[in-house]
PDB file of N, CA and C in Angstrom:
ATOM      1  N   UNK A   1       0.851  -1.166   0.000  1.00  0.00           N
ATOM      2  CA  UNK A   1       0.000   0.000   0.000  1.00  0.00           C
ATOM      3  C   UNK A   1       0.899   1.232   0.000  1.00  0.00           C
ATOM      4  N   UNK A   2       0.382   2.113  -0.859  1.00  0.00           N
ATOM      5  CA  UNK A   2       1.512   3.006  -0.735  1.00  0.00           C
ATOM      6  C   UNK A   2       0.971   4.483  -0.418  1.00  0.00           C
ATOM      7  N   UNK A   3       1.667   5.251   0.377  1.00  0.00           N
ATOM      8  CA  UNK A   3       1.172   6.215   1.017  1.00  0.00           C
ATOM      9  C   UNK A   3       0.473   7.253   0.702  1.00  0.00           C
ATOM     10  N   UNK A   4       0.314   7.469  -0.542  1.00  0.00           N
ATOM     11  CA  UNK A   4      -0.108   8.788  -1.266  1.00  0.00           C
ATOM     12  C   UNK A   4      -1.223   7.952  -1.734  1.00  0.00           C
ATOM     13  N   UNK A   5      -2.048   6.852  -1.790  1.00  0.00           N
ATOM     14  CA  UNK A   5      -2.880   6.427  -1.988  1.00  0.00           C
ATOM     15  C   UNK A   5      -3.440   6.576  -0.743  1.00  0.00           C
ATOM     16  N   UNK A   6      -3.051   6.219   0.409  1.00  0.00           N
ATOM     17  CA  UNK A   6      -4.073   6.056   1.584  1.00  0.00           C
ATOM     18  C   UNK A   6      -4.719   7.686   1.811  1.00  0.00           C
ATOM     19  N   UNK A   7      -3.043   8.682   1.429  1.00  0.00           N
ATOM     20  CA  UNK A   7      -3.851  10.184   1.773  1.00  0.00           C
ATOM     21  C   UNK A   7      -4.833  10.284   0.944  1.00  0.00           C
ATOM     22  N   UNK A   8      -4.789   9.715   0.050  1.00  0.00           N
ATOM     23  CA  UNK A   8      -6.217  10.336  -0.980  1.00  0.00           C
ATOM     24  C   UNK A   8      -7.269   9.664  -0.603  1.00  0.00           C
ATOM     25  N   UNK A   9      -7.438   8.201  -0.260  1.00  0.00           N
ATOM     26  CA  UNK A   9      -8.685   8.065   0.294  1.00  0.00           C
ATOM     27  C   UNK A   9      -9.456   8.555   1.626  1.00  0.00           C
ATOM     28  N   UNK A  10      -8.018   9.071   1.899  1.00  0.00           N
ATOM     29  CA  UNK A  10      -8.262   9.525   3.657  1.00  0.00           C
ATOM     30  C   UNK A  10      -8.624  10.628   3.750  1.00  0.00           C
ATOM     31  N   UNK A  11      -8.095  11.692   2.533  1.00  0.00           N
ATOM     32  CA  UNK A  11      -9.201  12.905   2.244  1.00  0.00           C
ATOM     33  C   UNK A  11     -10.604  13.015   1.340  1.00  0.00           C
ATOM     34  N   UNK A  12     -10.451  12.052   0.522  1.00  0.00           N
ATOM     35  CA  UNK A  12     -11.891  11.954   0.123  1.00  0.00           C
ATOM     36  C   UNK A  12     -12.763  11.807   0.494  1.00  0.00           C
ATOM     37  N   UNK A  13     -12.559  10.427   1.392  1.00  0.00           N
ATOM     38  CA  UNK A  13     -13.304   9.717   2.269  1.00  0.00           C
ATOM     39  C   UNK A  13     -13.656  10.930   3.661  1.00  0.00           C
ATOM     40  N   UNK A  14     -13.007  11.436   4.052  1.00  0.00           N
ATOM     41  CA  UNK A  14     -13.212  12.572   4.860  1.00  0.00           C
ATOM     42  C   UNK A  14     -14.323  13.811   4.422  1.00  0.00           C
ATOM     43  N   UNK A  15     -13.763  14.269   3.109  1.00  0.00           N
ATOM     44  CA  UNK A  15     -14.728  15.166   2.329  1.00  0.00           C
ATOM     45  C   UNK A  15     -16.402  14.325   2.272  1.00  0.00           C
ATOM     46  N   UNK A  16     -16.537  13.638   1.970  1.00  0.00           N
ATOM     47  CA  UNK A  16     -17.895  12.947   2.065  1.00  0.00           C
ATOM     48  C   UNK A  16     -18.244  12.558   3.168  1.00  0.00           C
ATOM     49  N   UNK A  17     -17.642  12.397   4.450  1.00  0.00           N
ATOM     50  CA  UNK A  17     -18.169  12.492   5.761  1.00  0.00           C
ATOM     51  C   UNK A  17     -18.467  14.220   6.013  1.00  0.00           C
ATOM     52  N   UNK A  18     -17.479  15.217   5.888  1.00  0.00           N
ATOM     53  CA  UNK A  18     -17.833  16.298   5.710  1.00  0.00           C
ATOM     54  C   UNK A  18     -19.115  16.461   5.074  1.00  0.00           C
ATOM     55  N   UNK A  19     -19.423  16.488   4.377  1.00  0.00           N
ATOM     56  CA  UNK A  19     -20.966  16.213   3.206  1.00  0.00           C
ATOM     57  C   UNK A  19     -21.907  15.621   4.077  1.00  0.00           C
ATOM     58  N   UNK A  20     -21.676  14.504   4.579  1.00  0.00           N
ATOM     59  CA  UNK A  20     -22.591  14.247   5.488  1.00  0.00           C
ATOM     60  C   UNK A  20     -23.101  14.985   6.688  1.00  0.00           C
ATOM     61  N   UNK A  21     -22.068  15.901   7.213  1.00  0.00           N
ATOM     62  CA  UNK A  21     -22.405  16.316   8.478  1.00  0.00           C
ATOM     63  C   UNK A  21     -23.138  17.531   8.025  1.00  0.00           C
ATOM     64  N   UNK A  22     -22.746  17.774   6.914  1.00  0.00           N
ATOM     65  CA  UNK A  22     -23.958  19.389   6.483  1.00  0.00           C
ATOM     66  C   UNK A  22     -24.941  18.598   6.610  1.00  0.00           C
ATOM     67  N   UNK A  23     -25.384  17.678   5.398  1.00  0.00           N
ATOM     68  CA  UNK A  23     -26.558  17.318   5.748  1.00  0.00           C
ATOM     69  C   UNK A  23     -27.326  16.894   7.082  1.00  0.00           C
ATOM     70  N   UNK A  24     -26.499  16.835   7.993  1.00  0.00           N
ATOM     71  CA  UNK A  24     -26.954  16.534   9.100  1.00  0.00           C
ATOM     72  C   UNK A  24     -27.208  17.467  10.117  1.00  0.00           C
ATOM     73  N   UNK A  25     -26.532  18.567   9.538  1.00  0.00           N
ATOM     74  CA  UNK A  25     -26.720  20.121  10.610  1.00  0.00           C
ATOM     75  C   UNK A  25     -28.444  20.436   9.698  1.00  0.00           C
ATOM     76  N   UNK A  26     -28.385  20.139   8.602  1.00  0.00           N
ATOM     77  CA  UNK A  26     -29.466  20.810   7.580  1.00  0.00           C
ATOM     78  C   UNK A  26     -31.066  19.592   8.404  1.00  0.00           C
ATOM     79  N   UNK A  27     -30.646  18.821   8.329  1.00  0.00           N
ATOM     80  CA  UNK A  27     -31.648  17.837   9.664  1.00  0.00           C
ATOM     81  C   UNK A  27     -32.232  18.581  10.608  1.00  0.00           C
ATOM     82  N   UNK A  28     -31.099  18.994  11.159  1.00  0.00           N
ATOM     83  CA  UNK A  28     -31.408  19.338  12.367  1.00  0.00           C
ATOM     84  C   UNK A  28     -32.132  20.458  12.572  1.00  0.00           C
ATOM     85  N   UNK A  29     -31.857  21.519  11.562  1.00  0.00           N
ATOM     86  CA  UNK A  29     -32.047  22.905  11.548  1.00  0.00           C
ATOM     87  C   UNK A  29     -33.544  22.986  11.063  1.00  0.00           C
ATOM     88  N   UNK A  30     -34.064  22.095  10.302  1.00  0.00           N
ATOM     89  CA  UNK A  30     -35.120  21.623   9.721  1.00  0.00           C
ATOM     90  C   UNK A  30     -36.745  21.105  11.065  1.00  0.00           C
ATOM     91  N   UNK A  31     -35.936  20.379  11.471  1.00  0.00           N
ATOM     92  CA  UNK A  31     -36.607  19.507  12.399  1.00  0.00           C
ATOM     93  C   UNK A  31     -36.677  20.190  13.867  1.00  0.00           C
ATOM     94  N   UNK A  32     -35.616  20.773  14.180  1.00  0.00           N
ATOM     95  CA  UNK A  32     -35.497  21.680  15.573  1.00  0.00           C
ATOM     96  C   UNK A  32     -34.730  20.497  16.724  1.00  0.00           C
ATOM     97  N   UNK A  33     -34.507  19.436  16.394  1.00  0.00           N
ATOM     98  CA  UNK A  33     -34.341  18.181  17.332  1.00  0.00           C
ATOM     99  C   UNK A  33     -32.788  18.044  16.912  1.00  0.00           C
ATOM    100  N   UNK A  34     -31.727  17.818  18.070  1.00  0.00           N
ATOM    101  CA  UNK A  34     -30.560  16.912  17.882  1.00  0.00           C
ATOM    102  C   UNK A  34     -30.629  15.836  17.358  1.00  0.00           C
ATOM    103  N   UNK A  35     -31.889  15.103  18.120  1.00  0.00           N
ATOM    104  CA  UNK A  35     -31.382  13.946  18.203  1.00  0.00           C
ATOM    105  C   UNK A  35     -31.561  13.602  16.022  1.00  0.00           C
ATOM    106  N   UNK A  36     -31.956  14.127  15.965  1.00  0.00           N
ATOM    107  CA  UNK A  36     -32.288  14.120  14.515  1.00  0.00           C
ATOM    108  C   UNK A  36     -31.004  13.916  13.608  1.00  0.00           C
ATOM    109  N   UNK A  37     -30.505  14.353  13.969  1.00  0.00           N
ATOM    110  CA  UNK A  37     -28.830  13.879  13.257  1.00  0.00           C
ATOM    111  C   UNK A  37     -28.129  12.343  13.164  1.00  0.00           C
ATOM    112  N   UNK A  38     -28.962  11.415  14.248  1.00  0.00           N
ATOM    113  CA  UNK A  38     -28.103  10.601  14.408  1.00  0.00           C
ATOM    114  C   UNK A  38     -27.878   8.637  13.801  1.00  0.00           C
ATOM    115  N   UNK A  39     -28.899   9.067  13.215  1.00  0.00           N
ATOM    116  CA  UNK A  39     -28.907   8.002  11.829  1.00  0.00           C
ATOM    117  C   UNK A  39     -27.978   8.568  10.391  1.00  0.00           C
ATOM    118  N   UNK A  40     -27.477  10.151  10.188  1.00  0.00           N
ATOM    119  CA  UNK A  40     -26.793  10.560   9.355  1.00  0.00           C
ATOM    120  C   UNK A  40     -25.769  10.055   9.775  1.00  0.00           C
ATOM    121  N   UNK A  41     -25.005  10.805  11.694  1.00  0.00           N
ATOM    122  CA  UNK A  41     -23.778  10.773  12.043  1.00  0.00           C
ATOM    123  C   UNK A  41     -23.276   9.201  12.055  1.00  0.00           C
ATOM    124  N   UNK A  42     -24.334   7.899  12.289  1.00  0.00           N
ATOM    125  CA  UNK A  42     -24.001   6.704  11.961  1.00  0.00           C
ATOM    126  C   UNK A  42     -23.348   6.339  10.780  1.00  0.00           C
ATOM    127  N   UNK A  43     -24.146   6.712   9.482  1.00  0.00           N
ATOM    128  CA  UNK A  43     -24.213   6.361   8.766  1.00  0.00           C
ATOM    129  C   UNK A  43     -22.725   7.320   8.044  1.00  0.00           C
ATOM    130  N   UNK A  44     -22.395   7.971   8.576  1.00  0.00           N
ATOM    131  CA  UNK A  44     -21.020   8.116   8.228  1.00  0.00           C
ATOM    132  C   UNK A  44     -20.080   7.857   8.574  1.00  0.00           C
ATOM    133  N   UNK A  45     -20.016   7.359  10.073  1.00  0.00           N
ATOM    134  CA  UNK A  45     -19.422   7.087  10.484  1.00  0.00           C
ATOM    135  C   UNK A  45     -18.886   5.368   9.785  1.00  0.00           C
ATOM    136  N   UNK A  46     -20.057   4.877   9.344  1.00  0.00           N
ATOM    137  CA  UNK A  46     -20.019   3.190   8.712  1.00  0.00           C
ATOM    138  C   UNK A  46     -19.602   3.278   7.805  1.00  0.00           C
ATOM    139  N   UNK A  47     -19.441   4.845   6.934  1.00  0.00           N
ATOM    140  CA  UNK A  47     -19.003   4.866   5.603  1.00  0.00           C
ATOM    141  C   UNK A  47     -17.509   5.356   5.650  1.00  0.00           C
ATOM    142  N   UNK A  48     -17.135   5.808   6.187  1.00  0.00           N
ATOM    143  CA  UNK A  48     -15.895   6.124   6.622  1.00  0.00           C
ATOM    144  C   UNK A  48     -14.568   4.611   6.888  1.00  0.00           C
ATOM    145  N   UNK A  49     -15.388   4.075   7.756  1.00  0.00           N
ATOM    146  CA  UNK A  49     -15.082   2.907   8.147  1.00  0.00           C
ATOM    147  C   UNK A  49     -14.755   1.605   6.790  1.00  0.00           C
ATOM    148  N   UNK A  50     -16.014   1.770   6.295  1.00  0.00           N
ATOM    149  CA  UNK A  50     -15.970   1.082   5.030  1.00  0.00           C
ATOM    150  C   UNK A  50     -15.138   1.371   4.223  1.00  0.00           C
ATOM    151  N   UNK A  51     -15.257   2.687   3.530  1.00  0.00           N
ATOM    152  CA  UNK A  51     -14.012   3.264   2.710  1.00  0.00           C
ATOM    153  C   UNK A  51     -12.443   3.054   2.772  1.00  0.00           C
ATOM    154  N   UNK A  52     -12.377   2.905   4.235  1.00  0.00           N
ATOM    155  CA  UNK A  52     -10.854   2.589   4.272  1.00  0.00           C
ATOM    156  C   UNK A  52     -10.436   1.441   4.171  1.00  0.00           C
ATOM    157  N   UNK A  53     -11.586   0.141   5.100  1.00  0.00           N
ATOM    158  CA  UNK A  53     -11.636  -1.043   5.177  1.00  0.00           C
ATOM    159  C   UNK A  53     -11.279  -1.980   3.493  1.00  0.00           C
ATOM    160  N   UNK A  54     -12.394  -1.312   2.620  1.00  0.00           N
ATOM    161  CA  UNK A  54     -12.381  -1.676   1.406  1.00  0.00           C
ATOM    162  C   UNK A  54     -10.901  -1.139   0.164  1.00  0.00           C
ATOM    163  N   UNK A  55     -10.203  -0.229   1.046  1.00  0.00           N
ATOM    164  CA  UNK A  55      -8.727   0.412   0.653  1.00  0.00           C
ATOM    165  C   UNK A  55      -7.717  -0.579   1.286  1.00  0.00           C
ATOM    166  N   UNK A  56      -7.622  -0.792   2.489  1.00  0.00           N
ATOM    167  CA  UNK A  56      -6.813  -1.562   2.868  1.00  0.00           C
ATOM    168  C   UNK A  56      -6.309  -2.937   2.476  1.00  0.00           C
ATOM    169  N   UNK A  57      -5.126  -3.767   2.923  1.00  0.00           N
ATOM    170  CA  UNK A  57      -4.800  -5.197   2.272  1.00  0.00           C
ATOM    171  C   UNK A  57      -5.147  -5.714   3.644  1.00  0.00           C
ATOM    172  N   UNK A  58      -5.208  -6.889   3.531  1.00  0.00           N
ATOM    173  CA  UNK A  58      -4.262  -8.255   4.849  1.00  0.00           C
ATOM    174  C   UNK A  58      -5.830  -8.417   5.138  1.00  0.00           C
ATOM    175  N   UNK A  59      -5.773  -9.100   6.143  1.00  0.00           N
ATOM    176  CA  UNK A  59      -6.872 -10.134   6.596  1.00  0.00           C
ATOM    177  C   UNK A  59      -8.057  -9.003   7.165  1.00  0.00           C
ATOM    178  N   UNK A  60      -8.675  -9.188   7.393  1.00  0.00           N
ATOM    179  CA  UNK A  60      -9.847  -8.433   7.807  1.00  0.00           C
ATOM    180  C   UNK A  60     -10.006  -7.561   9.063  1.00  0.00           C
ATOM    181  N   UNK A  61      -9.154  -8.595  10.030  1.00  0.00           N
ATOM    182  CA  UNK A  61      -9.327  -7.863  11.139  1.00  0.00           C
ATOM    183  C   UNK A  61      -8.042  -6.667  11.037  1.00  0.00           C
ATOM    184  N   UNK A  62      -7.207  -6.613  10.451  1.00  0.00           N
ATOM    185  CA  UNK A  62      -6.157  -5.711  10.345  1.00  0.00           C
ATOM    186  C   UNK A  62      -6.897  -4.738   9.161  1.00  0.00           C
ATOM    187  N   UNK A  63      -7.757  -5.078   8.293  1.00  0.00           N
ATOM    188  CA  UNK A  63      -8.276  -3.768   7.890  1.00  0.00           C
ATOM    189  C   UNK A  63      -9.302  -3.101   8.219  1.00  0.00           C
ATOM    190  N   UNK A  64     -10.073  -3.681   9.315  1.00  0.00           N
ATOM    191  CA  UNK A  64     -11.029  -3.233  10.412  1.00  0.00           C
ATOM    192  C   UNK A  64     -10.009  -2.095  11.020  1.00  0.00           C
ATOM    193  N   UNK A  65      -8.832  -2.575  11.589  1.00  0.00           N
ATOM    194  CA  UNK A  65      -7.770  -1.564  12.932  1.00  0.00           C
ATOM    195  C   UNK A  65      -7.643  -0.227  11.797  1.00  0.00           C
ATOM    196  N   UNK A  66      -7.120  -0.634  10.535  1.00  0.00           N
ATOM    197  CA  UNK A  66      -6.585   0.032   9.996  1.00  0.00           C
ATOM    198  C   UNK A  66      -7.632   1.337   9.647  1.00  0.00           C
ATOM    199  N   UNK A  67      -9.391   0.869   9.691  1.00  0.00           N
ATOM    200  CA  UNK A  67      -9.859   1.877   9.412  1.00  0.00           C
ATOM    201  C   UNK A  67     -10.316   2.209  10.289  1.00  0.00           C
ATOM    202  N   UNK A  68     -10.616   1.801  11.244  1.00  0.00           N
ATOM    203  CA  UNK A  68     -10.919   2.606  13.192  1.00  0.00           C
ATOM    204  C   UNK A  68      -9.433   3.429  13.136  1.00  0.00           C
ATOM    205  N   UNK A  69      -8.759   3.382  13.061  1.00  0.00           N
ATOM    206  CA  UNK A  69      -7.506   4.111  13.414  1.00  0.00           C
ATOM    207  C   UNK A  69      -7.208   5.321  12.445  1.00  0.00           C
ATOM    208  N   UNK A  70      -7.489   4.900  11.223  1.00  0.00           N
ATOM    209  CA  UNK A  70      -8.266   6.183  10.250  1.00  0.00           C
ATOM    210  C   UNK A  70      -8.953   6.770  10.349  1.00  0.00           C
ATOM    211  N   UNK A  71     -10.340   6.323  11.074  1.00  0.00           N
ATOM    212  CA  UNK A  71     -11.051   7.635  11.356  1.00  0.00           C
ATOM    213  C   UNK A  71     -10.796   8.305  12.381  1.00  0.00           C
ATOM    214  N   UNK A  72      -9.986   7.562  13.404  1.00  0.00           N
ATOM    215  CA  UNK A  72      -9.485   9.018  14.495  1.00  0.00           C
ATOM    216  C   UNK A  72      -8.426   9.704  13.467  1.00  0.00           C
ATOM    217  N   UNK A  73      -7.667   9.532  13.292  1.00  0.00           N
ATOM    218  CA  UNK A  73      -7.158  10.233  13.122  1.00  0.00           C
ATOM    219  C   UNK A  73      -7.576  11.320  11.809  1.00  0.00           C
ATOM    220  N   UNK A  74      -8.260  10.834  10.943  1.00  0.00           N
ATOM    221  CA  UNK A  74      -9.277  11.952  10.053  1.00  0.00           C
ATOM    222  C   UNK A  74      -9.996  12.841  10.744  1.00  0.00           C
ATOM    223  N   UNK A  75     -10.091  12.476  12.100  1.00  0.00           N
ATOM    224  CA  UNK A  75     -10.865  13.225  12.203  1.00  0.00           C
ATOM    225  C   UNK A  75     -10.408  14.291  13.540  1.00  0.00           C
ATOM    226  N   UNK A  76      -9.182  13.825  13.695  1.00  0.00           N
ATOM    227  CA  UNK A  76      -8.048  14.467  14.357  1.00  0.00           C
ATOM    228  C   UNK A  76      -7.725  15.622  13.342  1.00  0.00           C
ATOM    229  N   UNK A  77      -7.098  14.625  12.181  1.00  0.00           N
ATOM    230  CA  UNK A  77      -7.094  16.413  11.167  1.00  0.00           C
ATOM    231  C   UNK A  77      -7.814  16.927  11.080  1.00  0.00           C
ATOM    232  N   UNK A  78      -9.226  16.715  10.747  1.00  0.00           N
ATOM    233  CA  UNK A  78     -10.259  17.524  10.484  1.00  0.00           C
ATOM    234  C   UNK A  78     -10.384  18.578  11.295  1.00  0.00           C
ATOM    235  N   UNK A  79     -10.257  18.019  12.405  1.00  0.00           N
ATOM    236  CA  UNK A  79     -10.530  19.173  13.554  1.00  0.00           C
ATOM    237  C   UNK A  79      -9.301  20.062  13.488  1.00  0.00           C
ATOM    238  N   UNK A  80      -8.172  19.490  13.523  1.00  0.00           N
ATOM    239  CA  UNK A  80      -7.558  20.658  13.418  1.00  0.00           C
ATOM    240  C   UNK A  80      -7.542  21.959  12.188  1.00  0.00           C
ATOM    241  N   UNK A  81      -7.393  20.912  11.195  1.00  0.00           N
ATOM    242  CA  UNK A  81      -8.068  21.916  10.203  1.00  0.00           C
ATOM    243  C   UNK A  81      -9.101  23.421  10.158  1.00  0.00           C
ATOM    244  N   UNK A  82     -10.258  22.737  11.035  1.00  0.00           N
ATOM    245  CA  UNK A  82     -11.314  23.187  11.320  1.00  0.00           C
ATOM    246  C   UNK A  82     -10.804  24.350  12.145  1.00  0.00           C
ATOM    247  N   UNK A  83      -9.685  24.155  13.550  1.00  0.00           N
ATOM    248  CA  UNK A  83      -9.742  24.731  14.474  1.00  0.00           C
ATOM    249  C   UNK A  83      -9.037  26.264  13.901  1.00  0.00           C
ATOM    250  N   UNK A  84      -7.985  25.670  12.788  1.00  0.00           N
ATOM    251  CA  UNK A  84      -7.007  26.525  12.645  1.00  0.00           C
ATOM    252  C   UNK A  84      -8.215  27.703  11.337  1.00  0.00           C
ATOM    253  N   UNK A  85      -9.156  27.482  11.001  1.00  0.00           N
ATOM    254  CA  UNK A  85      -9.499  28.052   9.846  1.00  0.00           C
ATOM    255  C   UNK A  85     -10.642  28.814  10.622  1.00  0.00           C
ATOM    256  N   UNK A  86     -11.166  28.626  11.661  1.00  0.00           N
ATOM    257  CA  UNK A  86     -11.823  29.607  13.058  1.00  0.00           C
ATOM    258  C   UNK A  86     -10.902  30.455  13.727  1.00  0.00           C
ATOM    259  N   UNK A  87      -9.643  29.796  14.027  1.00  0.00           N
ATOM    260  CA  UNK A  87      -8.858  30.749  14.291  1.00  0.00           C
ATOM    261  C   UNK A  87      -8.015  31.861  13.578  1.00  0.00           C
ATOM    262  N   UNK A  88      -8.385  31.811  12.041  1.00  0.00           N
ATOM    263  CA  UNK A  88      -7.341  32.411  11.732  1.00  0.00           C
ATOM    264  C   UNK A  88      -8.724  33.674  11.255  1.00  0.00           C
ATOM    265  N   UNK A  89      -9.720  32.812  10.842  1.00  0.00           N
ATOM    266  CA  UNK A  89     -10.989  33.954  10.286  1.00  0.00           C
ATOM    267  C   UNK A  89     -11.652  35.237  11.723  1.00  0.00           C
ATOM    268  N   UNK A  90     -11.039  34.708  12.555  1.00  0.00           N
ATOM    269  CA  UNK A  90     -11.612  35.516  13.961  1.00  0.00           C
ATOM    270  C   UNK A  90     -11.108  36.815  14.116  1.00  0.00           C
TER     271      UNK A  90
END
């Protein structure tokens, strides 16, 4: 597997969880309810998971780790991303 492949699924795959979570603020904003979000936030969360799972090699349970361990950390960048682009617009 080579590394500039995993970044690209790891930002794509990120960008369409992104996508999801609008739609899921747009839920919410709609409906007036939190809890209303949380068949989206699943359902990205499974897709996230999947995406990498279905990127990865080796036996299953090592591409299960490999994509739990991808989405923290996607979503480790994300946030920072996020944090630094609030902080810099403030």
């Amino acid at each position: 597997m080579r590394y500039i492949d995993a970044l690209i699924v790891l930002f794509y795959s990120q960008g369409q969880v992104n996508l999801l979570g609008v739609l899921s603020l747009a839920i919410m904003a709609a409906t007036g309810s939190q809890i209303a979000n949380v068949p989206i936030t699943i359902a990205a969360l499974l897709y996230f998971v999947w995406a990498w799972a279905s990127f990865a090699v080796g036996p299953w349970w090592r591409r299960l780790l490999a994509a739990l361990l991808t989405l923290i950390a996607g979503q480790a960048i994300n946030g920072a991303i996020v944090y630094a682009a609030f902080h810099l617009l403030r």
